[in-house]
N, C-alpha and C. Protein backbone atom coordinates (compact mmCIF):
# COMPACT_ATOMS: atom_id res chain seq x y z
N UNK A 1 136.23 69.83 -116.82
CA UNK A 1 135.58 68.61 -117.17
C UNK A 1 136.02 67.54 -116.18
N UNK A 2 134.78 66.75 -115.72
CA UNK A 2 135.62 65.84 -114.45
C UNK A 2 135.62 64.69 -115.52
N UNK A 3 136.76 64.16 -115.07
CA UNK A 3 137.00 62.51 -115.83
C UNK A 3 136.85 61.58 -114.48
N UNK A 4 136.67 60.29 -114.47
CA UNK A 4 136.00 59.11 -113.92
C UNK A 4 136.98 58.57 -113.37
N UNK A 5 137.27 58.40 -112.22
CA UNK A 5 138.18 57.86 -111.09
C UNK A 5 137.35 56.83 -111.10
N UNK A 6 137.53 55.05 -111.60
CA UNK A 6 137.05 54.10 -111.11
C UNK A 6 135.21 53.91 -111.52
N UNK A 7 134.23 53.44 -110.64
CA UNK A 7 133.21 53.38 -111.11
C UNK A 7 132.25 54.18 -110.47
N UNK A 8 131.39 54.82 -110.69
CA UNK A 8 130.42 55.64 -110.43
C UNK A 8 129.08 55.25 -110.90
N UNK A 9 128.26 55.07 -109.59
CA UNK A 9 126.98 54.29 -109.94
C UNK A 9 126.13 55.53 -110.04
N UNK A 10 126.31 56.53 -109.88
CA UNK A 10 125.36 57.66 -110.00
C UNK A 10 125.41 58.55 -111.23
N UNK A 11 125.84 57.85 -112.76
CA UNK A 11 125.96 58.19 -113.91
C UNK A 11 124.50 59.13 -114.45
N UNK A 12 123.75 58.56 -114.21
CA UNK A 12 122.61 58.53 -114.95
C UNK A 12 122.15 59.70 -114.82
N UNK A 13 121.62 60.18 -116.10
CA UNK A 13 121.28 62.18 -115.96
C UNK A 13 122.79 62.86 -116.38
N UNK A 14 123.47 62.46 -116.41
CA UNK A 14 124.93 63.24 -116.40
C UNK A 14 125.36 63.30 -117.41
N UNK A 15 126.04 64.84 -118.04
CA UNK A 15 126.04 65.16 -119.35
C UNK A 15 127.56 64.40 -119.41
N UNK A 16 128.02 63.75 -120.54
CA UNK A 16 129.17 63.47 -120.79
C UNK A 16 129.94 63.95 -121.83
N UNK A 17 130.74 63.69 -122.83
CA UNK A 17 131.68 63.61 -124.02
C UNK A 17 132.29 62.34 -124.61
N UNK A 18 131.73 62.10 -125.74
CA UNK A 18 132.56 60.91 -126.22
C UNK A 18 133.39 61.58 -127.20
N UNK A 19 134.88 60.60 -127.41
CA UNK A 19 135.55 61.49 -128.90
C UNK A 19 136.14 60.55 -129.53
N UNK A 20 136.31 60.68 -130.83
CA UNK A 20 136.86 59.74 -131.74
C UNK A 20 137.32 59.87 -133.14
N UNK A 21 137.64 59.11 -133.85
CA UNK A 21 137.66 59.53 -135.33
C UNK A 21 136.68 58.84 -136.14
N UNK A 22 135.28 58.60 -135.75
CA UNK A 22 134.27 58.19 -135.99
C UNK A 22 134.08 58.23 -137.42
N UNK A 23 133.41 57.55 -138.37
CA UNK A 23 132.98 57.71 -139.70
C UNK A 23 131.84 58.88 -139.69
N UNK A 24 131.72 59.58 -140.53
CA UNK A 24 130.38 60.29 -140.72
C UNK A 24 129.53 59.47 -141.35
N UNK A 25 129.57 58.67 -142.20
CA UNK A 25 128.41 58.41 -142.65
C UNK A 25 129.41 56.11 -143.11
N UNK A 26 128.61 55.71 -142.28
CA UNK A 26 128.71 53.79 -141.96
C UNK A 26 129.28 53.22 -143.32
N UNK A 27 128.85 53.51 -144.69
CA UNK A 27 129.31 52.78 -145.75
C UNK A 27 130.47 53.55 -146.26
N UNK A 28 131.25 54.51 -145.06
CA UNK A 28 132.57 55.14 -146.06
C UNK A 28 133.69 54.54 -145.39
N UNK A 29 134.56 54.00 -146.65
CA UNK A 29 135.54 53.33 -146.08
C UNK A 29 136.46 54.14 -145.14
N UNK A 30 136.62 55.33 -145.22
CA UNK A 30 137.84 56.22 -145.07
C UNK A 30 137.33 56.80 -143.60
N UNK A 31 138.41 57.10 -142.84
CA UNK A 31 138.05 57.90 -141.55
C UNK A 31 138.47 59.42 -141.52
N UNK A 32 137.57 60.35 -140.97
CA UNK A 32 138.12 61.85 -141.25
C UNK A 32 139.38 62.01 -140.05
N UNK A 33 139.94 63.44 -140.96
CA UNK A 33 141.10 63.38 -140.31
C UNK A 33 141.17 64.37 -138.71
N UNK A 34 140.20 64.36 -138.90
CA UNK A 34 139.96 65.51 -137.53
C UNK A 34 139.02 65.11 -136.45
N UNK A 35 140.16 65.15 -135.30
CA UNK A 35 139.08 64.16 -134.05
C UNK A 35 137.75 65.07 -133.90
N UNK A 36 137.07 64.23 -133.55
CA UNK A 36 135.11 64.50 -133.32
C UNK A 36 134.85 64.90 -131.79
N UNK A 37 133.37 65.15 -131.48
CA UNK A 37 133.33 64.80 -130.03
C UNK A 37 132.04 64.89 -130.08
N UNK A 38 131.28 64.28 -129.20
CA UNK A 38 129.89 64.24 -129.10
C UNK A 38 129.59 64.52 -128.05
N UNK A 39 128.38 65.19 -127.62
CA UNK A 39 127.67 65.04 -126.25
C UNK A 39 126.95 64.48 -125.99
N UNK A 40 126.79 63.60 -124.67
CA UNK A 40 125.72 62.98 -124.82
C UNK A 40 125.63 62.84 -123.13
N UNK A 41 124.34 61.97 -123.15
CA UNK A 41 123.80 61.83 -122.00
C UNK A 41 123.87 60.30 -121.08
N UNK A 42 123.98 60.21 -119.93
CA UNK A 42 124.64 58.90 -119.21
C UNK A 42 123.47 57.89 -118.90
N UNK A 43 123.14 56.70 -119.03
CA UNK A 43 122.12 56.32 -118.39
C UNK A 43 122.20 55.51 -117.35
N UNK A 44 121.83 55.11 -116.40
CA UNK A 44 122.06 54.10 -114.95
C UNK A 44 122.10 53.02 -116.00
N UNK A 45 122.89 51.78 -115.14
CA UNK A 45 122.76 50.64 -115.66
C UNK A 45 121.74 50.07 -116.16
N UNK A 46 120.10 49.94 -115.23
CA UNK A 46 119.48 49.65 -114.73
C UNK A 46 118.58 50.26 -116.18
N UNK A 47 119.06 51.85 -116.92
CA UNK A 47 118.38 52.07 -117.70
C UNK A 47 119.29 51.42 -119.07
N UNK A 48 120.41 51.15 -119.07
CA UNK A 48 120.75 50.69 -120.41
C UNK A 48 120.70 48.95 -120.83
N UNK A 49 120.06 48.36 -119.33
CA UNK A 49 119.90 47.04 -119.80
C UNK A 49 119.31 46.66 -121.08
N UNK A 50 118.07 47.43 -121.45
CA UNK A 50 116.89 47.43 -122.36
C UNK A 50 117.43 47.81 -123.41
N UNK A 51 118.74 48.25 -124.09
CA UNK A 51 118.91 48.51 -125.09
C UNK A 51 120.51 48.07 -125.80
N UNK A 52 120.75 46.76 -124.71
CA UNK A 52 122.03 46.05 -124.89
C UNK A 52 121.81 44.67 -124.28
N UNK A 53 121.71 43.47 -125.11
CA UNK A 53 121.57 42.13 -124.99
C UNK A 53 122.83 41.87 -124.14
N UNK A 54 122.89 40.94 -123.54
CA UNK A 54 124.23 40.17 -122.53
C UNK A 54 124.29 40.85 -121.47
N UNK A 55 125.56 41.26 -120.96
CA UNK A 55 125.72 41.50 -119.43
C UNK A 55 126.34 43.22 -119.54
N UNK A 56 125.43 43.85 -118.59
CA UNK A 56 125.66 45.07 -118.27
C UNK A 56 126.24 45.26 -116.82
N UNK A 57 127.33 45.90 -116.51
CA UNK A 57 128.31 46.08 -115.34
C UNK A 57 128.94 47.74 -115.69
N UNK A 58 129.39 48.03 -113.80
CA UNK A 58 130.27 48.56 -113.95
C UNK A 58 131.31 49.05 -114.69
N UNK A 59 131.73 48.34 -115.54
CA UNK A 59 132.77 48.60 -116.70
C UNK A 59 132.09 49.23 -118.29
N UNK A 60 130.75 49.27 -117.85
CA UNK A 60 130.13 49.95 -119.03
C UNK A 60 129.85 51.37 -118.73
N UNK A 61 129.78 52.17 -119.59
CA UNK A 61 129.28 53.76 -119.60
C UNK A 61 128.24 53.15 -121.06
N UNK A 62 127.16 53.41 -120.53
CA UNK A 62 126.02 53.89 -121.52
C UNK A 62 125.78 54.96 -121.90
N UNK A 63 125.19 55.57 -122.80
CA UNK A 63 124.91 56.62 -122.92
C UNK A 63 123.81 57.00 -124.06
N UNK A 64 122.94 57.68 -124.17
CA UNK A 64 121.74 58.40 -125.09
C UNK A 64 122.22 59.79 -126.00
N UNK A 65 122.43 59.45 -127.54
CA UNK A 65 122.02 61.22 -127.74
C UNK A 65 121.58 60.53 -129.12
N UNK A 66 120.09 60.24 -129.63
CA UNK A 66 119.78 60.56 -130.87
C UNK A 66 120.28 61.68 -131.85
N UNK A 67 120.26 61.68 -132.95
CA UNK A 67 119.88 60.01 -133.79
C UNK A 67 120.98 59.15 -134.06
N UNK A 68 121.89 59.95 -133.62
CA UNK A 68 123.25 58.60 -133.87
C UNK A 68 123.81 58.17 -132.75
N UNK A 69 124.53 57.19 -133.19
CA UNK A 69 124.82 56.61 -131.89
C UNK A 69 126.75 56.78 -131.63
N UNK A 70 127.34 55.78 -130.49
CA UNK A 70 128.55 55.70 -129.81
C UNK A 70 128.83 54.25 -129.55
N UNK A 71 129.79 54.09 -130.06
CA UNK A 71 130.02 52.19 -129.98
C UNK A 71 131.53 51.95 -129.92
């Protein structure tokens, strides 16, 4: 798995991994006890402007995988 030395403007198309201890389901107070991981997909800046108000940079990784999301 390559991990991200710095910034890379050629994200977009590129399969990634997010991981976390994410909620399964938004109105549960409690977090599970077993880290998660998602796959998902990268989008150019240029494509995640349209789906994030304020300022999009370098320091962002966007990313696509319906129906849930990564925040």
């Amino acid at each position: 798995m390559r991990i991200l030395n710095g910034y890379d403007s050629h994200l977009g198309g590129m399969r990634c991994y997010a991981t976390g201890w994410g909620r399964d389901n938004p109105s549960s107070g409690t977090l599970p006890s077993t880290l998660k991981y998602r796959k998902l997909t990268a989008l150019s800046d240029n494509q995640c402007r349209p789906y994030i108000t304020g300022y999009v940079d370098e320091a962002h990784v966007c990313t696509w995988a319906p129906p849930s999301n990564i925040c």
